[in-house]
C-alpha atoms as a PDB file:
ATOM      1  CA  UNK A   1      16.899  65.297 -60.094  1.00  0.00           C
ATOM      2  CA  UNK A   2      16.484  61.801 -59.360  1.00  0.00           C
ATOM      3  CA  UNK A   3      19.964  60.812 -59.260  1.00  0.00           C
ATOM      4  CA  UNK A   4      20.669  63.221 -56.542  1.00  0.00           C
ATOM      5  CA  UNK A   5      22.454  65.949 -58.892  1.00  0.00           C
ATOM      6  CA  UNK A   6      21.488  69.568 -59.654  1.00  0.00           C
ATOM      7  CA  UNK A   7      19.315  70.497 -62.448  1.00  0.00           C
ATOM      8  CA  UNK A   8      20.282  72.808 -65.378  1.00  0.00           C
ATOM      9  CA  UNK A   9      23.633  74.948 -65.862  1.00  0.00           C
ATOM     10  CA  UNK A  10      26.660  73.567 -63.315  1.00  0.00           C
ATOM     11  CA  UNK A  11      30.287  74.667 -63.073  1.00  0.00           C
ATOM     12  CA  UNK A  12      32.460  71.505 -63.242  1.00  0.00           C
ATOM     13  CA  UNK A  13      33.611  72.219 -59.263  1.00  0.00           C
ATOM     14  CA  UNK A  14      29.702  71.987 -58.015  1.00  0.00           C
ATOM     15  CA  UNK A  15      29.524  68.696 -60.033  1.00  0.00           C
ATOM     16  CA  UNK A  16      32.609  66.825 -59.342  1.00  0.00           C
ATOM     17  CA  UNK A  17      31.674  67.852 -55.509  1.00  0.00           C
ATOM     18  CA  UNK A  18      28.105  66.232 -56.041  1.00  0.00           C
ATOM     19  CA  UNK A  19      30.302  63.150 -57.652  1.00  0.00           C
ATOM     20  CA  UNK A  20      32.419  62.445 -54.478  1.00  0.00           C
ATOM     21  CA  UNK A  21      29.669  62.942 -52.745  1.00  0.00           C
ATOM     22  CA  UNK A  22      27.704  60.309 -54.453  1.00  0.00           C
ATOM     23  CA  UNK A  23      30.662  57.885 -53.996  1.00  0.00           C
ATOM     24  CA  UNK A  24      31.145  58.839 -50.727  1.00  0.00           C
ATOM     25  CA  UNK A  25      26.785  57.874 -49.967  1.00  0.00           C
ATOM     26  CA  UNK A  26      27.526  54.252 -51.918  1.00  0.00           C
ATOM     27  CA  UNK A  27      30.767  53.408 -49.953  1.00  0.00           C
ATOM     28  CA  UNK A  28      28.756  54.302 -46.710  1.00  0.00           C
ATOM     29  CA  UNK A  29      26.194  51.881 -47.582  1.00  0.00           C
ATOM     30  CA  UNK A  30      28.099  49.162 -49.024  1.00  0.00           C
ATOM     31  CA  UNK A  31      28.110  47.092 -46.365  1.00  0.00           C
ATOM     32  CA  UNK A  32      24.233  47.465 -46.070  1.00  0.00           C
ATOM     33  CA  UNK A  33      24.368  46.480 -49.919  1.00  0.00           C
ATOM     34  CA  UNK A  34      26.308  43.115 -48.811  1.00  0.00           C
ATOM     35  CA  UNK A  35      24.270  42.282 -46.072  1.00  0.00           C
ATOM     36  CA  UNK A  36      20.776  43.039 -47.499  1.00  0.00           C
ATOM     37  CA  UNK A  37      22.064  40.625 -50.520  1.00  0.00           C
ATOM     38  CA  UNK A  38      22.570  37.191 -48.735  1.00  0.00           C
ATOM     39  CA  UNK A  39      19.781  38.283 -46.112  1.00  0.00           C
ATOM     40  CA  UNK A  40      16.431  36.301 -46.776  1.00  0.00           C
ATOM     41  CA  UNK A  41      13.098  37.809 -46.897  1.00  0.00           C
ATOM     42  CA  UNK A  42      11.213  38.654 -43.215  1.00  0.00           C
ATOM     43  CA  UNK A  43       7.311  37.164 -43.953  1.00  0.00           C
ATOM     44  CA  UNK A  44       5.279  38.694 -41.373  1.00  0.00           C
ATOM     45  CA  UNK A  45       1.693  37.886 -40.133  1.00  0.00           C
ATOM     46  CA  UNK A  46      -1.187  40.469 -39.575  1.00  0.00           C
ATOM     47  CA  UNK A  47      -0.090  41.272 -36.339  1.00  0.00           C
ATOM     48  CA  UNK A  48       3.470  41.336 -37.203  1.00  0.00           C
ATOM     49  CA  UNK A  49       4.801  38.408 -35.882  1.00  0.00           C
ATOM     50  CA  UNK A  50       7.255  36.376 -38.283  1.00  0.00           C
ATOM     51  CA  UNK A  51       6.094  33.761 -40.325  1.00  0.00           C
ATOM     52  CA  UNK A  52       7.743  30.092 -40.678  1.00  0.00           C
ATOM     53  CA  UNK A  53       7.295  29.155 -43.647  1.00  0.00           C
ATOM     54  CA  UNK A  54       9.087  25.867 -44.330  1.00  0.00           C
ATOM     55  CA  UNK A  55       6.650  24.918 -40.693  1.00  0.00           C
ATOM     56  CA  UNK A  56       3.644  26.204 -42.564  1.00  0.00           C
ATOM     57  CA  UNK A  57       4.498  24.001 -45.793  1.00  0.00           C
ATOM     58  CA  UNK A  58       4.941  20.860 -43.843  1.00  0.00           C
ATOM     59  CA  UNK A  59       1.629  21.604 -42.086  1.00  0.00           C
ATOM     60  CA  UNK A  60      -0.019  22.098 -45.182  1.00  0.00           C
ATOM     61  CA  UNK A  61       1.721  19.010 -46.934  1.00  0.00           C
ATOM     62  CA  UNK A  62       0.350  16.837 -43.521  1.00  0.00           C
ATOM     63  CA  UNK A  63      -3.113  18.586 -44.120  1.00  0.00           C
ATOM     64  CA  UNK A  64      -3.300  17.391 -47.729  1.00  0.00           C
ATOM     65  CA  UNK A  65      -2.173  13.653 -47.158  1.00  0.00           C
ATOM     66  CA  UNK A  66      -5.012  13.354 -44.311  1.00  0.00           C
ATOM     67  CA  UNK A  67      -7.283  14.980 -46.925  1.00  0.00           C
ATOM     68  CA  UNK A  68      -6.302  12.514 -49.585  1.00  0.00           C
ATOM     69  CA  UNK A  69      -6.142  10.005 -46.735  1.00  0.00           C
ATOM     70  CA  UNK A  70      -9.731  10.477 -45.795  1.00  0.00           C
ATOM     71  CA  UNK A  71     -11.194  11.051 -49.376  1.00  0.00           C
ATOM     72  CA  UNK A  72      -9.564   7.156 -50.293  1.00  0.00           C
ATOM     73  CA  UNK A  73     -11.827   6.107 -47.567  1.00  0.00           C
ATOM     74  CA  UNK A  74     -14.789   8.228 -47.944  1.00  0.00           C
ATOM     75  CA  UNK A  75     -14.438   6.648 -51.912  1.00  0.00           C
ATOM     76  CA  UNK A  76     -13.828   3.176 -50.659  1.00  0.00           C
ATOM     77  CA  UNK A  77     -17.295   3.477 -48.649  1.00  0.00           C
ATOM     78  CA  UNK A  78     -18.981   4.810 -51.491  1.00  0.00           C
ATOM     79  CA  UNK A  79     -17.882   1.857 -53.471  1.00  0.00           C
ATOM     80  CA  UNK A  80     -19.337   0.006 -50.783  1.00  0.00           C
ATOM     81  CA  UNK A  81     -17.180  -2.305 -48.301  1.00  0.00           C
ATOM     82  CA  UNK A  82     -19.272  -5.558 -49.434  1.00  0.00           C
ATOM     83  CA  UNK A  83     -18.742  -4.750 -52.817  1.00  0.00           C
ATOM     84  CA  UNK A  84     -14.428  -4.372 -52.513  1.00  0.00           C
ATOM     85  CA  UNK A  85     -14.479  -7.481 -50.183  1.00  0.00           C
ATOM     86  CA  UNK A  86     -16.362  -9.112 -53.118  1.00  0.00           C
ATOM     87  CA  UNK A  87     -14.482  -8.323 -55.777  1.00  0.00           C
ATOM     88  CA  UNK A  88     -11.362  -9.200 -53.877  1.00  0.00           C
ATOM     89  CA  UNK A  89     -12.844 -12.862 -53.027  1.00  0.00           C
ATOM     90  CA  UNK A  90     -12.967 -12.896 -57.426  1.00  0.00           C
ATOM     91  CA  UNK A  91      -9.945 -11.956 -57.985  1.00  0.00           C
ATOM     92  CA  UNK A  92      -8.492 -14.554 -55.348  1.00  0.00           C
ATOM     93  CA  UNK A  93     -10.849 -17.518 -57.258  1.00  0.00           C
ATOM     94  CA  UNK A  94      -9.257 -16.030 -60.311  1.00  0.00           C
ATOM     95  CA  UNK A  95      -5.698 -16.825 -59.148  1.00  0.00           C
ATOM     96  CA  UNK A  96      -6.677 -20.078 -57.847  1.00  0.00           C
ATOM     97  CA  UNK A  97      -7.976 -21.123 -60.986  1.00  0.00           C
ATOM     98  CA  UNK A  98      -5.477 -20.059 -63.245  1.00  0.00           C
ATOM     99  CA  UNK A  99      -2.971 -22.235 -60.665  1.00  0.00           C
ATOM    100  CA  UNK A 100      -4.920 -25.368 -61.682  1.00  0.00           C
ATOM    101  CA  UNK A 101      -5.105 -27.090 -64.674  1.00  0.00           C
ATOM    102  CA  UNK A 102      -6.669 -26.468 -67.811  1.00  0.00           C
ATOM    103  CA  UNK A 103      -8.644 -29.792 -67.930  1.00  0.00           C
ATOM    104  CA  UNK A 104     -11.017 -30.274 -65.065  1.00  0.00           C
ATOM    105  CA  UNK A 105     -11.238 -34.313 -64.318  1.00  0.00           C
ATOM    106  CA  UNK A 106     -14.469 -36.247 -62.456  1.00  0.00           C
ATOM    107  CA  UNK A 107     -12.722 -36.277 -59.330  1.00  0.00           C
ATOM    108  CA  UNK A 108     -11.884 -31.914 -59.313  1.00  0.00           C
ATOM    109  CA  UNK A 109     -13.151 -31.478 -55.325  1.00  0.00           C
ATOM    110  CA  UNK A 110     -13.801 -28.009 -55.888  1.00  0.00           C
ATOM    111  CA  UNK A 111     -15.772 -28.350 -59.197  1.00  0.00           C
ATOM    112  CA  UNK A 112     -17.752 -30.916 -57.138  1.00  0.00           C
ATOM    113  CA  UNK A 113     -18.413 -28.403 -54.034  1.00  0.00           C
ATOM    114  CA  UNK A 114     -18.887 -25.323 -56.403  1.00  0.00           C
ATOM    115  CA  UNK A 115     -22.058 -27.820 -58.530  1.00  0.00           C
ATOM    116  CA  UNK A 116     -23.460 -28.876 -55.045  1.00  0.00           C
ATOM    117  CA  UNK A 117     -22.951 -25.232 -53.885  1.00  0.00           C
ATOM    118  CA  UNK A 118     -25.398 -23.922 -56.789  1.00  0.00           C
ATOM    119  CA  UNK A 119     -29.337 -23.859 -56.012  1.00  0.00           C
ATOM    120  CA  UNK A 120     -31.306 -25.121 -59.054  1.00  0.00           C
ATOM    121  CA  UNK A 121     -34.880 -24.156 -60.019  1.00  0.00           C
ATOM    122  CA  UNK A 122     -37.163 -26.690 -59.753  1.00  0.00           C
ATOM    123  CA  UNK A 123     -34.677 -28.853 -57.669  1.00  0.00           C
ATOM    124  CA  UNK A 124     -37.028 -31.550 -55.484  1.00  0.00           C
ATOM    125  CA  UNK A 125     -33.761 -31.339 -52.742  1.00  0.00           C
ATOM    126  CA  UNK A 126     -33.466 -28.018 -52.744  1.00  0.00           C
ATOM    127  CA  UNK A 127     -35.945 -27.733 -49.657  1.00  0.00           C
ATOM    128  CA  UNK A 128     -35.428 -30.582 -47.904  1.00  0.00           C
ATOM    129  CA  UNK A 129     -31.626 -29.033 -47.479  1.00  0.00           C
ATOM    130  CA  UNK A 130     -33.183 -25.521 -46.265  1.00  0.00           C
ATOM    131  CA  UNK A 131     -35.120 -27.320 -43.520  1.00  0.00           C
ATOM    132  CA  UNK A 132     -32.427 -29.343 -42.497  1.00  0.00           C
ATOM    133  CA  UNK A 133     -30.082 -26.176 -42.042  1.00  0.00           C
ATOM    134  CA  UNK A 134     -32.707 -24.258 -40.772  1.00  0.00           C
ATOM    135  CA  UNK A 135     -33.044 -26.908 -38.140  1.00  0.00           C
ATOM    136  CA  UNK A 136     -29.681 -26.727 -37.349  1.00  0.00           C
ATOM    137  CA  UNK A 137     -29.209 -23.433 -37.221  1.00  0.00           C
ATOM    138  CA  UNK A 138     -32.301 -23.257 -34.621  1.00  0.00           C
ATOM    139  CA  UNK A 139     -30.527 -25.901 -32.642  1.00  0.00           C
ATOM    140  CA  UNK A 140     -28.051 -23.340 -31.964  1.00  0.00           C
ATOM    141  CA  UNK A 141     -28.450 -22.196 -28.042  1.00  0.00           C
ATOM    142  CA  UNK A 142     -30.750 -18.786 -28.142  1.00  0.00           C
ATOM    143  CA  UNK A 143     -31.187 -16.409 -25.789  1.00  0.00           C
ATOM    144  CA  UNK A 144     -34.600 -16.870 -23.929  1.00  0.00           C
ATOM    145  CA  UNK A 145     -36.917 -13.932 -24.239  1.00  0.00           C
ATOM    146  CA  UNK A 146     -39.997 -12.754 -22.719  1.00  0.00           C
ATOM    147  CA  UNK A 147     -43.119 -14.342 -23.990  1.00  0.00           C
ATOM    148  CA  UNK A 148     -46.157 -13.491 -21.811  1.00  0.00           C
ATOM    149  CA  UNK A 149     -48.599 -10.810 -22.352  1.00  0.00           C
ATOM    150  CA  UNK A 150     -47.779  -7.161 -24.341  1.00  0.00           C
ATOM    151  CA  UNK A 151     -45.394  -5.260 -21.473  1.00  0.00           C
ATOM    152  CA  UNK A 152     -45.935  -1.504 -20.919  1.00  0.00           C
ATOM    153  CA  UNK A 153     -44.290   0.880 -22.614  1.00  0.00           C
ATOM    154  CA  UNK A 154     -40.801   2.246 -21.083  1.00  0.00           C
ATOM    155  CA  UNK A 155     -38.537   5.180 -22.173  1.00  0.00           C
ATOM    156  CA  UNK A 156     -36.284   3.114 -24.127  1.00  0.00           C
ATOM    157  CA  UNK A 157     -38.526   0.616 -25.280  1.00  0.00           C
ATOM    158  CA  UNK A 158     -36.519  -1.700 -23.783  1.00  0.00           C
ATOM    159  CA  UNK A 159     -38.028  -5.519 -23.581  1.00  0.00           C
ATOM    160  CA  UNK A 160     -38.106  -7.273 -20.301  1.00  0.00           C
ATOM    161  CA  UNK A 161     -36.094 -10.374 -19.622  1.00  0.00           C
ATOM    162  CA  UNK A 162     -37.318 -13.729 -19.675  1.00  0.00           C
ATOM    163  CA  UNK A 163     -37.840 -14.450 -15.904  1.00  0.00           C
ATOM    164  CA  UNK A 164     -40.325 -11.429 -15.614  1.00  0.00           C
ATOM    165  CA  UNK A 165     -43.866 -12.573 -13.760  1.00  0.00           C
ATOM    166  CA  UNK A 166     -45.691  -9.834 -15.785  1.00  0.00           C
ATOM    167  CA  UNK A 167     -46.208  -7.443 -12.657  1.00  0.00           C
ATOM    168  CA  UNK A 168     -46.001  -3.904 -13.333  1.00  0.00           C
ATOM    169  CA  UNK A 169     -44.073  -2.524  -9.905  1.00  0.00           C
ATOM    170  CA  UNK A 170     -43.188   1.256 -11.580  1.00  0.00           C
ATOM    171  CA  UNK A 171     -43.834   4.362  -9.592  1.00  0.00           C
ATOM    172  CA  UNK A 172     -46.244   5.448 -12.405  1.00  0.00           C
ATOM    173  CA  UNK A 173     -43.752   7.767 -13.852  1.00  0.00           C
ATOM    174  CA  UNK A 174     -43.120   6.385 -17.094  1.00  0.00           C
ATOM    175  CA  UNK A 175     -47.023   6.717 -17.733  1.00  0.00           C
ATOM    176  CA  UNK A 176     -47.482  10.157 -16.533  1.00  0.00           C
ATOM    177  CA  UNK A 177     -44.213  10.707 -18.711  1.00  0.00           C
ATOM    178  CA  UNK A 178     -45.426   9.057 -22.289  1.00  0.00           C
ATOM    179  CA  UNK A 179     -49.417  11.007 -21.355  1.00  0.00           C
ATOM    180  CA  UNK A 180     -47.303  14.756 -21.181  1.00  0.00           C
ATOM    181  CA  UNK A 181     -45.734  14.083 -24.561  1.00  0.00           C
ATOM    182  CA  UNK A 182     -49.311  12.970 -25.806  1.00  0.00           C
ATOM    183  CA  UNK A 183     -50.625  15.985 -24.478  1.00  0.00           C
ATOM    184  CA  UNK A 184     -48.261  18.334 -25.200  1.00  0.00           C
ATOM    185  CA  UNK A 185     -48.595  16.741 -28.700  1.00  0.00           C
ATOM    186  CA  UNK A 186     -52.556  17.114 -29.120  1.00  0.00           C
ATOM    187  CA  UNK A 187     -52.264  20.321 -27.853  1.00  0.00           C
ATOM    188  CA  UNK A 188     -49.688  21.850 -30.818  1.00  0.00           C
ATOM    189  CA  UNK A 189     -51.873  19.817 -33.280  1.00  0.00           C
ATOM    190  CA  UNK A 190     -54.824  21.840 -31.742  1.00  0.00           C
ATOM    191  CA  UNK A 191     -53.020  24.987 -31.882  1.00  0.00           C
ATOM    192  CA  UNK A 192     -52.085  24.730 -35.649  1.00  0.00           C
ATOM    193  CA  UNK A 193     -55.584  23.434 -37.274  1.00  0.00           C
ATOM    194  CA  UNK A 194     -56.385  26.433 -35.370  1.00  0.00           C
ATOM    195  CA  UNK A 195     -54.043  28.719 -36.559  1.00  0.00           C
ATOM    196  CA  UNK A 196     -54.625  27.305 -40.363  1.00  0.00           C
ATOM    197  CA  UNK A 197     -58.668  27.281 -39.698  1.00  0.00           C
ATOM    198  CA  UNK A 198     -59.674  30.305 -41.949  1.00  0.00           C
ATOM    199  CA  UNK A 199     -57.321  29.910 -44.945  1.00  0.00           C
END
């Protein structure tokens, strides 16, 4: 049987001997019992190494607060970082206008910079003020640049400085370089009107 007993028909002796015998197995592993009960549970990996599992919770806790971390920012880009900066400049205005008060005199500065501020239609000033800080803005020191005749092409399309005399001293190599590419790409344009001739 299950228990460990005989089946069917037994004298009393054969029993109470199975019995003590019984007893006899549980008091043997007792102490297992004990130990076993306040043990905790072995986690193993595939290859049978053990498993930390408070270590793999704290990983997994860091992993989800960069996650979070990095979806915040991937949403605060989609929002758009103009847009945020924006809407934080209105809510500061906000504040600073509910500080003031309620009745706005003649002599309010910012009311007076805020009207000035604003471009009208139709306003005969208006474009005398764009020249003017167009003007000043071109007074601003520029870098020179190049301005004599179309340069030749480079690798990196790079423009030449301002004190260039316009004399091309290459080794020809840049030339040679951009008339491969040109062939090379005539040559697959050839290939596939070709290859796409009788269709």
């Amino acid at each position: 049987m299950l228990s460990g007993v005989k089946a069917g028909l037994v004298s009393a002796d054969v029993l109470r001997r199975e019995q003590q015998e019984l007893r006899r197995h549980e008091r043997n592993n007792k102490h297992l019992e004990e130990e076993s009960r306040h043990s905790e549970t072995v986690f193993r990996d595939k290859s049978g190494r053990k498993r930390d599992l408070a270590q793999e919770r704290l990983e997994q806790r860091q992993k989800a607060e960069a996650k979070s971390e990095r979806d915040e920012q991937y949403a605060r880009w989609g929002k758009g970082l103009a847009q945020g900066r924006q809407q934080q400049q209105n809510v500061e205005d906000a504040i600073k206008e509910m500080q003031k008060p309620l009745a706005r005199y003649i002599d309010d500065q910012d009311l007076d910079r805020m009207l000035r501020e604003q471009e009208r239609e139709g306003d005969p000033m208006a474009d005398f003020i764009k020249k003017r800080k167009a003007k000043e803005n071109k007074e601003k020191k520029e870098k020179p640049r190049y301005n004599g005749p179309a340069p030749p092409l480079n690798r990196f399309n790079i423009w030449p400085g301002h004190r260039w005399d316009g004399v091309d001293r290459s080794n020809g190599f840049e030339q040679q370089r951009f008339a491969r590419i040109a062939n090379k790409k005539a040559v697959q344009e050839l290939a596939y009107k070709w290859s796409v001739e009788d269709m």
